[in-house]
Protein backbone atom coordinates (compact mmCIF):
# COMPACT_ATOMS: atom_id res chain seq x y z
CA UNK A 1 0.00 0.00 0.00
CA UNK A 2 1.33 3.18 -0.96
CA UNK A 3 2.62 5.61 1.98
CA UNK A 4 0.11 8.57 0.63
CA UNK A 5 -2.41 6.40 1.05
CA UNK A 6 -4.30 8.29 4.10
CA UNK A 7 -8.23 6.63 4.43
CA UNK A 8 -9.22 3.10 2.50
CA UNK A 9 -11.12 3.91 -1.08
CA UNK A 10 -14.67 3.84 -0.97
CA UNK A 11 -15.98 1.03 -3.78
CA UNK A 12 -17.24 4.19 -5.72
CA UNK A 13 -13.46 5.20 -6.54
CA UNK A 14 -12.29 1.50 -6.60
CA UNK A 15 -14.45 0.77 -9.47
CA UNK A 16 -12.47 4.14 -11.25
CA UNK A 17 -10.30 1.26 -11.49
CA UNK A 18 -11.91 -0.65 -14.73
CA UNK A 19 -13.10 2.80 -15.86
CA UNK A 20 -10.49 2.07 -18.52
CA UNK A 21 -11.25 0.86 -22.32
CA UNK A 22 -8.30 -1.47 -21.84
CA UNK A 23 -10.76 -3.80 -20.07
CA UNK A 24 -13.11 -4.21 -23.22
CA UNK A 25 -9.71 -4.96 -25.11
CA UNK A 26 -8.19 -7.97 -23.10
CA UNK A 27 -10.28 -10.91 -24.71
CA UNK A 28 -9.66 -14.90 -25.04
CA UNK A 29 -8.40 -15.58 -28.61
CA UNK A 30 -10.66 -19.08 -29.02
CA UNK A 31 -14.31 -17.70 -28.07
CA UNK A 32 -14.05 -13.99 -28.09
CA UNK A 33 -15.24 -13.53 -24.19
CA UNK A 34 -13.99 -10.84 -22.84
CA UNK A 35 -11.31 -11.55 -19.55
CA UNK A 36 -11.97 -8.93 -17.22
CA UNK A 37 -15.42 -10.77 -15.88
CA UNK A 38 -13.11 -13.40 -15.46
CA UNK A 39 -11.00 -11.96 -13.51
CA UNK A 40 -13.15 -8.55 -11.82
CA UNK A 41 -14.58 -10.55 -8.61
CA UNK A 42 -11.01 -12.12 -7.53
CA UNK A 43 -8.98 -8.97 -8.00
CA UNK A 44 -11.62 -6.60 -6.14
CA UNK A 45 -11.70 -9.61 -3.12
CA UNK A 46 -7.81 -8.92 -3.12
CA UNK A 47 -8.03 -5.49 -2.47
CA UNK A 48 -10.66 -5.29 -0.47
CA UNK A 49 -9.74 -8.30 1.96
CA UNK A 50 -5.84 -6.62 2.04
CA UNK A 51 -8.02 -3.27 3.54
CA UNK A 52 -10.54 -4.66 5.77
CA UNK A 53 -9.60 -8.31 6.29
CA UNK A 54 -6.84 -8.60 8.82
CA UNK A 55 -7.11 -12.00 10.67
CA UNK A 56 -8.24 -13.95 7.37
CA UNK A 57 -8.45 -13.29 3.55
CA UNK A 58 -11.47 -12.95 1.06
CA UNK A 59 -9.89 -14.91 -1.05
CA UNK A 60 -9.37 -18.39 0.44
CA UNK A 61 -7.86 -21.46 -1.29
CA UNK A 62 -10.71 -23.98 -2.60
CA UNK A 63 -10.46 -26.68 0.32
CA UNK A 64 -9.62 -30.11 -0.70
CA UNK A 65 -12.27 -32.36 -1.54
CA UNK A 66 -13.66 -35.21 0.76
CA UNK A 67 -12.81 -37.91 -1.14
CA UNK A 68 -14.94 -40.39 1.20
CA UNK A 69 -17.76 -38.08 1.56
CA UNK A 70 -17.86 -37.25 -2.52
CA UNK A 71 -17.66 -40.73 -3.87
CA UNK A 72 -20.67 -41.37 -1.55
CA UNK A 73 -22.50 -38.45 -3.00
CA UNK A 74 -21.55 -38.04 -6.68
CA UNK A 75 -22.56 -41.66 -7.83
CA UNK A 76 -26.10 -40.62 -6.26
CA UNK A 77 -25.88 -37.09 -7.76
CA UNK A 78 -25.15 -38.68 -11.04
CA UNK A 79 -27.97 -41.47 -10.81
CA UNK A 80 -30.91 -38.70 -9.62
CA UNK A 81 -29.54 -36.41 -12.82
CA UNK A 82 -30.01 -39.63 -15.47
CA UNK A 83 -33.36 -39.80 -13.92
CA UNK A 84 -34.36 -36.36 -14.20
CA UNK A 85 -36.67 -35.49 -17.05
CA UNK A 86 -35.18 -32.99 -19.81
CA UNK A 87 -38.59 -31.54 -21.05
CA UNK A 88 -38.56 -28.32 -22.26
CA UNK A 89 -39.70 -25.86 -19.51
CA UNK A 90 -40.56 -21.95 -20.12
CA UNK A 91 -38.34 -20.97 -16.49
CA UNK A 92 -34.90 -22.52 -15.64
CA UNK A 93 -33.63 -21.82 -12.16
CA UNK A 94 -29.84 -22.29 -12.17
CA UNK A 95 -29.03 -21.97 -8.03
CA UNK A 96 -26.11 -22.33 -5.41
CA UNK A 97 -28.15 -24.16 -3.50
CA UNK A 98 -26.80 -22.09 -0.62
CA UNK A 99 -30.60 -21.54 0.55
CA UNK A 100 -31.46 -25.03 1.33
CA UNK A 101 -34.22 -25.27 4.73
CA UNK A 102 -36.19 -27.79 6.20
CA UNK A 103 -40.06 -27.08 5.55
CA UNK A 104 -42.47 -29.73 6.82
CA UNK A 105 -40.02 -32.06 6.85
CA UNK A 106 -38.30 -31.52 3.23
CA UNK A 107 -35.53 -29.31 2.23
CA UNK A 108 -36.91 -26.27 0.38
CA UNK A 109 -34.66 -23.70 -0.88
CA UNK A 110 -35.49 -20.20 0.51
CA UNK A 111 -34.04 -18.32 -2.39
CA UNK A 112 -35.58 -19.75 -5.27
CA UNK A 113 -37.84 -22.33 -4.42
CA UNK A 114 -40.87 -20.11 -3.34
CA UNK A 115 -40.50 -18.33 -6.94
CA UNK A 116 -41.00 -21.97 -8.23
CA UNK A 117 -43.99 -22.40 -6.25
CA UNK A 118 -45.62 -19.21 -7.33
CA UNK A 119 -44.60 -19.55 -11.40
CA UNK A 120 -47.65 -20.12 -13.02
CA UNK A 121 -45.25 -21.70 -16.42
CA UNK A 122 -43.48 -24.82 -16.37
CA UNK A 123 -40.44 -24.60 -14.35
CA UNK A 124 -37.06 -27.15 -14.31
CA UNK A 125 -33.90 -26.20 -11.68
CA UNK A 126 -30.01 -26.74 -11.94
CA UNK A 127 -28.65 -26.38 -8.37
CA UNK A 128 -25.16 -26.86 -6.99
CA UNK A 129 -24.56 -28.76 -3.73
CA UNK A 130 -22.90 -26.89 -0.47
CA UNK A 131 -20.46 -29.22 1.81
CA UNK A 132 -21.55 -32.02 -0.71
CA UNK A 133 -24.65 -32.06 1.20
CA UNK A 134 -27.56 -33.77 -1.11
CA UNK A 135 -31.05 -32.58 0.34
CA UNK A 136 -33.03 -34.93 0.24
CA UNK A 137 -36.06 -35.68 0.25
CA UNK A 138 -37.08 -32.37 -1.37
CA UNK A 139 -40.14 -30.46 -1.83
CA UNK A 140 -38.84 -29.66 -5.39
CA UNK A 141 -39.32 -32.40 -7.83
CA UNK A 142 -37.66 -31.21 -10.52
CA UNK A 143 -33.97 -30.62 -10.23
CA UNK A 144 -30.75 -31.50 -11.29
CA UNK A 145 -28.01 -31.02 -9.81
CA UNK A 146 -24.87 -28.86 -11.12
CA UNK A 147 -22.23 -30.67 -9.70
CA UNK A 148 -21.44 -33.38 -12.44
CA UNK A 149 -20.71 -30.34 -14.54
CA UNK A 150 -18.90 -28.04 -12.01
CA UNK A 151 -16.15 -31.12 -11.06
CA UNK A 152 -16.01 -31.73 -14.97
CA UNK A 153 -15.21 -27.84 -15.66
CA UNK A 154 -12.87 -27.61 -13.01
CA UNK A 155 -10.79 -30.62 -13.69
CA UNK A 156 -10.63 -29.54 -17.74
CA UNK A 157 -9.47 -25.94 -16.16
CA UNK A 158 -6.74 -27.66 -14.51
CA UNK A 159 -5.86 -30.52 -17.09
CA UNK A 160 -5.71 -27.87 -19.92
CA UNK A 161 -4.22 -24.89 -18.63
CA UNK A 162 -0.98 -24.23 -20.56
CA UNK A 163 1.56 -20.71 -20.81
CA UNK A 164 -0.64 -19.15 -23.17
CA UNK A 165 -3.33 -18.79 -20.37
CA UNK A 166 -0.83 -17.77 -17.73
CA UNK A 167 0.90 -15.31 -20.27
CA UNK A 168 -3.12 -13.48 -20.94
CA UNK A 169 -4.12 -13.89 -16.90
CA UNK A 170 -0.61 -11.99 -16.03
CA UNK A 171 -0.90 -9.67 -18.99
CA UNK A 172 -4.51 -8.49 -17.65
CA UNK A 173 -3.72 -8.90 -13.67
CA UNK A 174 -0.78 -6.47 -13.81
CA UNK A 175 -2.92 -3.89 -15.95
CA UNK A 176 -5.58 -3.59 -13.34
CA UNK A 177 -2.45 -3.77 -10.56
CA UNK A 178 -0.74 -0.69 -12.14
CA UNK A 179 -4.10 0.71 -11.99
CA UNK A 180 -5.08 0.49 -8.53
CA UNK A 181 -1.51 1.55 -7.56
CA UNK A 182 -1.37 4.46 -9.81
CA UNK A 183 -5.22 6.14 -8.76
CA UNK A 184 -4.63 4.78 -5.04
CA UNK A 185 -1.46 3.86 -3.43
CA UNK A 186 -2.73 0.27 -3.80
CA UNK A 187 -0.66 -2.54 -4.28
CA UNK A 188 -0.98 -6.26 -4.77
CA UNK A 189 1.72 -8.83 -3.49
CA UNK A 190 3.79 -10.50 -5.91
CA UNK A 191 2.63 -14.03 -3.40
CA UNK A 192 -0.98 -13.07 -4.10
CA UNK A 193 -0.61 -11.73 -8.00
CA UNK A 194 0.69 -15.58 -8.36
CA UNK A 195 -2.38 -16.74 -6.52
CA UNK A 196 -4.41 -14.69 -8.62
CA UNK A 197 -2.76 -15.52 -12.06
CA UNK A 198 -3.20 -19.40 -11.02
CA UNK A 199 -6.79 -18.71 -10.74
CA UNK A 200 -7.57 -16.81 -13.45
CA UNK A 201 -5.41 -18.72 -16.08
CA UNK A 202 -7.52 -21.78 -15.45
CA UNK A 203 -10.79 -20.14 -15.50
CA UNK A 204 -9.29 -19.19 -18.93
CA UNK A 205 -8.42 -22.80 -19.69
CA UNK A 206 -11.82 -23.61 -19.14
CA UNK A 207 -14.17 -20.85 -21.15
CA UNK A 208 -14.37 -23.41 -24.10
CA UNK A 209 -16.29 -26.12 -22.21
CA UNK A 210 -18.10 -24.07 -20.12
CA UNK A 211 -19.48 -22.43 -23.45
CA UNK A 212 -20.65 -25.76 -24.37
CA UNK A 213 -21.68 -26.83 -21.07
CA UNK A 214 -23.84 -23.84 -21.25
CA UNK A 215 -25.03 -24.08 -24.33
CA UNK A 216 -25.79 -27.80 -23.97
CA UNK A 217 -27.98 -27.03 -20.90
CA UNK A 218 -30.26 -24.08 -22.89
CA UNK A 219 -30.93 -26.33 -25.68
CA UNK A 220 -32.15 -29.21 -23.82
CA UNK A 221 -34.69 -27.30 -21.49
CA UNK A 222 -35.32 -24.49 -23.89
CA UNK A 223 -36.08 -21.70 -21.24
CA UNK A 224 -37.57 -18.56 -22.54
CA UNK A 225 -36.57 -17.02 -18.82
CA UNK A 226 -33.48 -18.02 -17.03
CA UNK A 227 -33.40 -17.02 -13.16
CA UNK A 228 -29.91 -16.76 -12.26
CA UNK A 229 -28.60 -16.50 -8.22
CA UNK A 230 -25.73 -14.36 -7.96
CA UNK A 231 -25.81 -13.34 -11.79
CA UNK A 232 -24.40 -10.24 -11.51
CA UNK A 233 -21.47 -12.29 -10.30
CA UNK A 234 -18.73 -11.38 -13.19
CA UNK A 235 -18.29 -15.10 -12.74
CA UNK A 236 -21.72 -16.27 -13.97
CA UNK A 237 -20.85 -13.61 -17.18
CA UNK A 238 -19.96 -16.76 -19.48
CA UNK A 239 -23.58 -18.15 -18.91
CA UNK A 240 -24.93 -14.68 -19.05
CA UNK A 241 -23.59 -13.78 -22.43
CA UNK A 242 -24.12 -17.36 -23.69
CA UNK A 243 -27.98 -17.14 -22.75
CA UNK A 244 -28.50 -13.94 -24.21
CA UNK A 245 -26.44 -15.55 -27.70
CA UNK A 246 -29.75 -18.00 -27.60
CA UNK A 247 -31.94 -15.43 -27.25
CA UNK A 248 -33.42 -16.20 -23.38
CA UNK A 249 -34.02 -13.72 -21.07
CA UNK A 250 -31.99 -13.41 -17.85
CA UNK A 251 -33.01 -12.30 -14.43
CA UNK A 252 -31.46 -12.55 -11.20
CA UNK A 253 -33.30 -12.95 -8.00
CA UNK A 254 -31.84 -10.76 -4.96
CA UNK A 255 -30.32 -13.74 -2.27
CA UNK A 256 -28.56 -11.71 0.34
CA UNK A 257 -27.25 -8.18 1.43
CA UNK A 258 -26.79 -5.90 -1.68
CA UNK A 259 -24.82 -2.78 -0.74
CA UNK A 260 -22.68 0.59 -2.40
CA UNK A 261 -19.65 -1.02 -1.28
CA UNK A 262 -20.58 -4.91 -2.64
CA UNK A 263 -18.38 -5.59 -5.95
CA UNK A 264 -20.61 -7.47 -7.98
CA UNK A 265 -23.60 -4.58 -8.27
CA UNK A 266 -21.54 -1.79 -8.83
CA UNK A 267 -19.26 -1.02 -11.97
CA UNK A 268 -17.40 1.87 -13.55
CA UNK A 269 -19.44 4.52 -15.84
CA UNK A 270 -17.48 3.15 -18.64
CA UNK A 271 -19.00 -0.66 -18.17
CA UNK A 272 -21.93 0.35 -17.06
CA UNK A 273 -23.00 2.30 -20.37
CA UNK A 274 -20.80 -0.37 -22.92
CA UNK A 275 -23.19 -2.53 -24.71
CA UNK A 276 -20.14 -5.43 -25.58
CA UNK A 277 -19.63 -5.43 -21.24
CA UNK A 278 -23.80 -5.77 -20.54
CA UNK A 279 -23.70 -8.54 -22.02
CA UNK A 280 -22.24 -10.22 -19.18
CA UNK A 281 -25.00 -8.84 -16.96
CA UNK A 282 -28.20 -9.93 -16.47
CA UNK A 283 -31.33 -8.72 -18.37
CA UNK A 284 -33.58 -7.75 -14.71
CA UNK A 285 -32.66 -7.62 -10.90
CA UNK A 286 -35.24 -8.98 -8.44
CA UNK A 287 -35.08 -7.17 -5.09
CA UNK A 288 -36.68 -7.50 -1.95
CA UNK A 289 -37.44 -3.51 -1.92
CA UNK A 290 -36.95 -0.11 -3.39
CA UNK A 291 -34.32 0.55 -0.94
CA UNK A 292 -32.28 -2.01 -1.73
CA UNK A 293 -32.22 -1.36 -5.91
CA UNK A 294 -31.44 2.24 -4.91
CA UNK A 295 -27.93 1.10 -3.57
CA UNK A 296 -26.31 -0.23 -6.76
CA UNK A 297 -24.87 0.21 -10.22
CA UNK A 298 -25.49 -2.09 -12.44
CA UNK A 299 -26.87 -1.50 -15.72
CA UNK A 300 -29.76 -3.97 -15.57
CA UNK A 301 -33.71 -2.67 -15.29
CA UNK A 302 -34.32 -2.77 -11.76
CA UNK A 303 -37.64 -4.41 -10.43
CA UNK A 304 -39.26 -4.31 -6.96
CA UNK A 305 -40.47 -8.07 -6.18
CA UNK A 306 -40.27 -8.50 -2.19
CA UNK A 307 -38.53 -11.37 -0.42
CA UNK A 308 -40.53 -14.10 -0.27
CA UNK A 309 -38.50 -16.45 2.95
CA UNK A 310 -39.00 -13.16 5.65
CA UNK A 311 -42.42 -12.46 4.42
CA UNK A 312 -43.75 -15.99 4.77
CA UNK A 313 -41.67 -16.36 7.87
CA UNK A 314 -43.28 -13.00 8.80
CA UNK A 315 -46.56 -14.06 8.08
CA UNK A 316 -46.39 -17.49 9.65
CA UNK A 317 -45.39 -15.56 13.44
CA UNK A 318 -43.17 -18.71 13.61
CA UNK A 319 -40.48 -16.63 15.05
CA UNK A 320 -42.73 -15.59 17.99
CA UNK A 321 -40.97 -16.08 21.58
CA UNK A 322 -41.99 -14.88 24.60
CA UNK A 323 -38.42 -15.12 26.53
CA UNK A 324 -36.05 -13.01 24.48
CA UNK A 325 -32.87 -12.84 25.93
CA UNK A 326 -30.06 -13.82 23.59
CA UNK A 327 -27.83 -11.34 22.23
CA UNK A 328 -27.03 -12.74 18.91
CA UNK A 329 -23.82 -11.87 16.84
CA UNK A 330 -23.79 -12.73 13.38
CA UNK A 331 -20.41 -13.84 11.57
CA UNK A 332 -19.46 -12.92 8.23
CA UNK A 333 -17.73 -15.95 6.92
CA UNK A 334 -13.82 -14.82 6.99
CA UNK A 335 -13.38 -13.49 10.44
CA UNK A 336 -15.24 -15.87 13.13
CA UNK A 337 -12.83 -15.26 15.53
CA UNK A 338 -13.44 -11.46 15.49
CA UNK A 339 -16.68 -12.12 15.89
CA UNK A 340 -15.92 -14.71 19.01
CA UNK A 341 -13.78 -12.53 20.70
CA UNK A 342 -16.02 -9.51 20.61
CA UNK A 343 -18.92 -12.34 21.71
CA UNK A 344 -16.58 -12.96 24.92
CA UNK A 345 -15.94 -9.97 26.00
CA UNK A 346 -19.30 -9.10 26.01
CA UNK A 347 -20.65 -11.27 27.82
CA UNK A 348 -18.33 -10.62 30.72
CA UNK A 349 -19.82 -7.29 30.82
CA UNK A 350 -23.25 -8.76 30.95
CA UNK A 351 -22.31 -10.80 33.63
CA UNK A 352 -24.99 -13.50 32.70
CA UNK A 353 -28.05 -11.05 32.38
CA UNK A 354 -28.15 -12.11 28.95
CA UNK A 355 -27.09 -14.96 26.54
CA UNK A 356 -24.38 -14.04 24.10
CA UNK A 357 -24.73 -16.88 20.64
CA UNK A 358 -22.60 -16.19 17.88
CA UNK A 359 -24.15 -17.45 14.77
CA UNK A 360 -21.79 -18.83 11.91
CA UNK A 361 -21.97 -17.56 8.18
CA UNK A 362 -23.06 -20.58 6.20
CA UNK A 363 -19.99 -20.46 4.39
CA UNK A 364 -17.89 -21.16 7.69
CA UNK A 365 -21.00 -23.16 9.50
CA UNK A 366 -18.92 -26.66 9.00
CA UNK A 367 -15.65 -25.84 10.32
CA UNK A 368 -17.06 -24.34 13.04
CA UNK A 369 -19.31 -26.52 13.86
CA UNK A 370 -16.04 -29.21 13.64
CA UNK A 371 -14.17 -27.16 16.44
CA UNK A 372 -17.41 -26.57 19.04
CA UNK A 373 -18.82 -29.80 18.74
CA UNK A 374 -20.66 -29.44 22.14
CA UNK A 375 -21.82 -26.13 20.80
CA UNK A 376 -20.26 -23.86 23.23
CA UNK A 377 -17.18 -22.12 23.19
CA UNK A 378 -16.68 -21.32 27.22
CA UNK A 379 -19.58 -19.04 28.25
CA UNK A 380 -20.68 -18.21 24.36
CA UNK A 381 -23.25 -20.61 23.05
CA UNK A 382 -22.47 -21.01 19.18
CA UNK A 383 -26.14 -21.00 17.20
CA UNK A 384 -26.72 -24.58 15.49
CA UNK A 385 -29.98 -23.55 13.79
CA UNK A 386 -29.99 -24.06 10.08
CA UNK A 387 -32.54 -20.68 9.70
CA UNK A 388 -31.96 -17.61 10.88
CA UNK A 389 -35.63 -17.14 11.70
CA UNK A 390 -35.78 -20.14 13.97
CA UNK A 391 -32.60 -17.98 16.02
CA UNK A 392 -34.31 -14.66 16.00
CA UNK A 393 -37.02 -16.09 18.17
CA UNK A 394 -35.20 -15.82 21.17
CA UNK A 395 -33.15 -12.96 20.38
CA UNK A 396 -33.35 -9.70 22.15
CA UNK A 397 -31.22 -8.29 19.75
CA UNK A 398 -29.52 -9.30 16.82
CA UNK A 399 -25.48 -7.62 15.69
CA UNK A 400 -22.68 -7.81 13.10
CA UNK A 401 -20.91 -6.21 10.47
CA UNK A 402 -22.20 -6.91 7.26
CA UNK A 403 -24.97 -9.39 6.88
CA UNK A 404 -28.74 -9.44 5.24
CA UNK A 405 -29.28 -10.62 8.79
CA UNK A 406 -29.58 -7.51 10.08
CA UNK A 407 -32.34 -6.58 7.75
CA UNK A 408 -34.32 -9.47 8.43
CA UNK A 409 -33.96 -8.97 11.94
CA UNK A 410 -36.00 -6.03 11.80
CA UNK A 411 -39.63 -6.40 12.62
CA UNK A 412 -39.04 -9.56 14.53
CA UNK A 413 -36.13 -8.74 17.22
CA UNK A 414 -36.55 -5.53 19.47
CA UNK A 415 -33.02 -4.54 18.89
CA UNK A 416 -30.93 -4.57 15.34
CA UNK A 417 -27.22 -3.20 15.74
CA UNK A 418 -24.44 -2.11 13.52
CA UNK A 419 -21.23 -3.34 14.82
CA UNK A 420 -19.66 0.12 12.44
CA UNK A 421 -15.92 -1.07 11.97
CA UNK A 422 -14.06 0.43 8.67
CA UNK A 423 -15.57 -3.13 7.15
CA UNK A 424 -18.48 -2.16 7.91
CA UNK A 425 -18.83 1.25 6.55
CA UNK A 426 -16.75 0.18 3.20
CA UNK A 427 -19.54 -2.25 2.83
CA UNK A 428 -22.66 0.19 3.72
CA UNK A 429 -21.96 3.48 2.67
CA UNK A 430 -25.68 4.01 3.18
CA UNK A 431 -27.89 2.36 5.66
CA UNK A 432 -30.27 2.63 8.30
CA UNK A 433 -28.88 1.13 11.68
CA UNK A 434 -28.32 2.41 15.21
CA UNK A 435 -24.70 1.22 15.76
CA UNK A 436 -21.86 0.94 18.19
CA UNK A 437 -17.82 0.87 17.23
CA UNK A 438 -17.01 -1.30 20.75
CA UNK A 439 -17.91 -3.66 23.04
CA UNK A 440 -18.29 -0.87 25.89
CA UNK A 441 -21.01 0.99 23.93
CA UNK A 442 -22.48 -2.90 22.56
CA UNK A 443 -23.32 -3.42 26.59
CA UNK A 444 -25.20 0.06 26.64
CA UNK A 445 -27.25 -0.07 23.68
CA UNK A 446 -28.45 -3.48 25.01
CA UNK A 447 -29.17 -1.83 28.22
CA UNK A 448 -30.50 1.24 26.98
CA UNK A 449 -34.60 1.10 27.05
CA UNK A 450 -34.55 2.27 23.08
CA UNK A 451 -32.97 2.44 19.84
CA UNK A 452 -31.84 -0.50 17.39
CA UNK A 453 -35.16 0.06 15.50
CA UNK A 454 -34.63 0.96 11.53
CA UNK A 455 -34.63 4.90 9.94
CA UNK A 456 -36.74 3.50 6.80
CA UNK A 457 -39.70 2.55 6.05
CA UNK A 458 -39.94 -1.07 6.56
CA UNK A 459 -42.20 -1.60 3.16
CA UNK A 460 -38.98 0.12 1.42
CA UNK A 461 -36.55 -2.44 2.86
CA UNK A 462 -39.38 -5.74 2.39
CA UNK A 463 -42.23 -4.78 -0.28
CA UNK A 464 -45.04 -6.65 0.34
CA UNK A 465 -47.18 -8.61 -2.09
CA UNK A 466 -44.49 -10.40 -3.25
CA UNK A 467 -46.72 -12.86 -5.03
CA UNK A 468 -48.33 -10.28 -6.77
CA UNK A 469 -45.06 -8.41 -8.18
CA UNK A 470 -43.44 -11.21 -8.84
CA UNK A 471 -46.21 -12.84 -11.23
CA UNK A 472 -46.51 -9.34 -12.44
CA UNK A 473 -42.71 -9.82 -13.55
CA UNK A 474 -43.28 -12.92 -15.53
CA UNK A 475 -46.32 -11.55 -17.35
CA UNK A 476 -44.17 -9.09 -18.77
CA UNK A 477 -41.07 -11.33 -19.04
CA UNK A 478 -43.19 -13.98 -21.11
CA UNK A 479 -45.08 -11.61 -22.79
């Protein structure tokens, strides 16, 4: 980092970054994609993580693969896919499968599944697997799962990658390097540019069979609509730009927190208003409420839907407990040990009057589940529930950093939080919290008699009707 460097870039003058034509230049020679979607999400994560992240990284290395555990699972994966219809059907849901909840006894996936519920056209869904967990049984029928695919793709990325790939990943890498050091005093390690380069070189490798993996997948369900999680991810912009190619529509539904500071909904003027870089971008963005659209940047038409897991939770009172008295601290997926420590130290200021439960990010759930097996870490109860909603029933108020938990909170817990570190304010330049910077002023605000209620109005943040706009949506997205 350079010495002039006095106060961390907001994501508004990081994105100045790309505002280069040079980015619209840098292309792969067999299929004509441009690189920088490629590459955008990983080199943002690096800067970011070396401002805000100091006792982990954004950027992890992929963990090594259960062997046991995946040729238990694949060989089932593989058998459930052969049996799987491919009829043509007017909506494809392509999912993380990130979202996955127990209702009535099946899993049901609280991003996307209710959408499938409420489509009134014929509906098919590609979802991945998280922790090589298969959900079963489920309450959707008609899924496949992505992970046949994914392992395929990756292992071609790795078999194929040659010089040629590592020569155009450098080439691009140290363009957007000298970029960020020349506008910002930011620099890059030569240990992590290598990282980086690795990465990117065999996502390179790879753009040829993902193109026909794509490809393969439109033509055999035929969509007309294509509802994409995270696809203003730069690295869903292969399927992006290959779905628009055939002519089917593209829409992402919102899944988490959206913010000014979050990389993937916010780009330079210069991408924003190029036709060649939309195409990498989705056709429509589904949020949960006009506040949340107004945040971001990206150059897709903008639609209010609602958020249909909170407003049948909502609706259904089942978060309804009449002793609330955990303080609950919700982790972010890189740091849990911040979030531990602050947890701690808390609760010795409390001296029991409350109980402090630190609730692990989804992303980190298993590993810390591994280490607190007993599901307590010394005074601090670690929260086991699989949805948030079930946790917020005993919570007198709800914390953390950056999390759509916060949101959902509202309505449902007393007290909502801010914990406002420099993390935390990169992330939401805008919002509508009461907040505290340390554990001193955490202990009042949960003592005070007030506050921890949101500045907006709640219908902004959740619309309702969700139903209603949503089926609204497809009438003009089938039209």
């Amino acid at each position: 980092m350079g010495a002039d460097l006095v106060a961390p870039p907001s994501f508004e003058n990081l994105v100045q970054i790309e505002n280069d034509p040079a980015f619209l230049e840098f292309c792969c020679p067999r299929t004509g994609y441009l690189l920088w979607p490629l590459v955008r999400i990983q080199f943002f994560k690096q800067l970011i993580s070396d401002l805000f992240y100091k006792q982990a990284s954004l950027l992890v290395p992929a963990s090594s693969v259960p062997y046991r555990k995946a040729l238990t699972v694949l060989p089932k994966v593989l058998l459930h896919n052969i049996r799987q219809p491919r009829v043509p059907s007017e909506i494809l849901v392509f999912a993380t499968g990130a979202g996955q909840f127990r209702r009535e006894g099946q899993w049901f996936n609280r991003i996307t599944d209710y959408l499938v519920e409420s489509s009134y056209a014929d509906v098919a869904t590609i979802e991945g697997l998280v922790d090589w967990h298969l959900p079963e049984p489920r309450w959707n029928k008609n899924v496949s799962y992505w992970t046949p695919w994914q392992s395929a793709i990756l292992l071609i990325g790795r078999i194929c990658s040659r010089d040629e790939h590592v020569r155009q990943a450098r080439e691009i890498l140290e363009y957007a390097r000298s970029r960020a050091f020349a506008l910002y005093g930011l620099s890059v390690s030569d240990r992590n540019m290598e990282m980086l380069v690795g990465v990117v070189s065999r996502k390179i490798a790879r753009l040829p069979v993902m193109q026909l993996a794509y490809r393969n997948i439109l033509k055999k369900f035929k969509p007309r609509l294509l509802l994409l999680e995270e696809g203003c991810y730069s690295d869903h912009g292969v399927l992006n730009h290959v779905a628009r190619e055939m002519g089917v529509r593209v829409a992402e539904p919102q899944h988490g927190m959206i913010s000014g500071g979050h990389h993937s909904y916010n780009y330079a003027p210069l991408l924003r208003e190029s036709e060649k870089y939309r195409r990498y971008l989705p056709h429509d963005f589904l949020g949960y409420g006009r506040w949340w659209n107004e945040q971001i940047s990206v150059p897709v038409e903008k639609w209010v839907v609602g958020h249909p897991h909170y407003s049948e939770q909502f609706r259904s009172n089942g978060c309804v407990n009449a002793e609330k008295r955990d303080i609950l601290l919700l982790g972010d997926g890189i740091e849990f040990s911040l979030y531990l420590s602050l947890a701690k130290e808390l609760d010795s200021l409390l001296k029991g009057r409350y109980r402090v439960v630190v609730r692990p990010h989804p992303l980190e759930r298993v590993k810390v589940y591994e280490k607190y097996p007993d599901g307590m870490a010394g005074n601090v109860a670690i929260d086991r529930n699989r949805d948030i909603y079930e946790s917020f029933g005993s919570a007198y108020v709800v914390a953390g950093e950056v999390s759509t938990g916060l949101f959902e909170a509202a309505g449902i817990v007393p007290k909502v939080l801010l914990w406002e570190t420099s993390k935390a304010r990169f992330s939401y330049p805008v919002h509508p919290f009461s907040g505290f910077s340390d554990v001193q002023q955490f202990a009042a605000a949960i003592l005070a008699p007030e506050g921890g209620q949101l500045s907006v109005v709640q219908d902004d943040i959740w619309a309702p009707d969700w139903r209603g706009n949503y089926r609204r949506y497809l009438e003009q997205a089938l039209a």
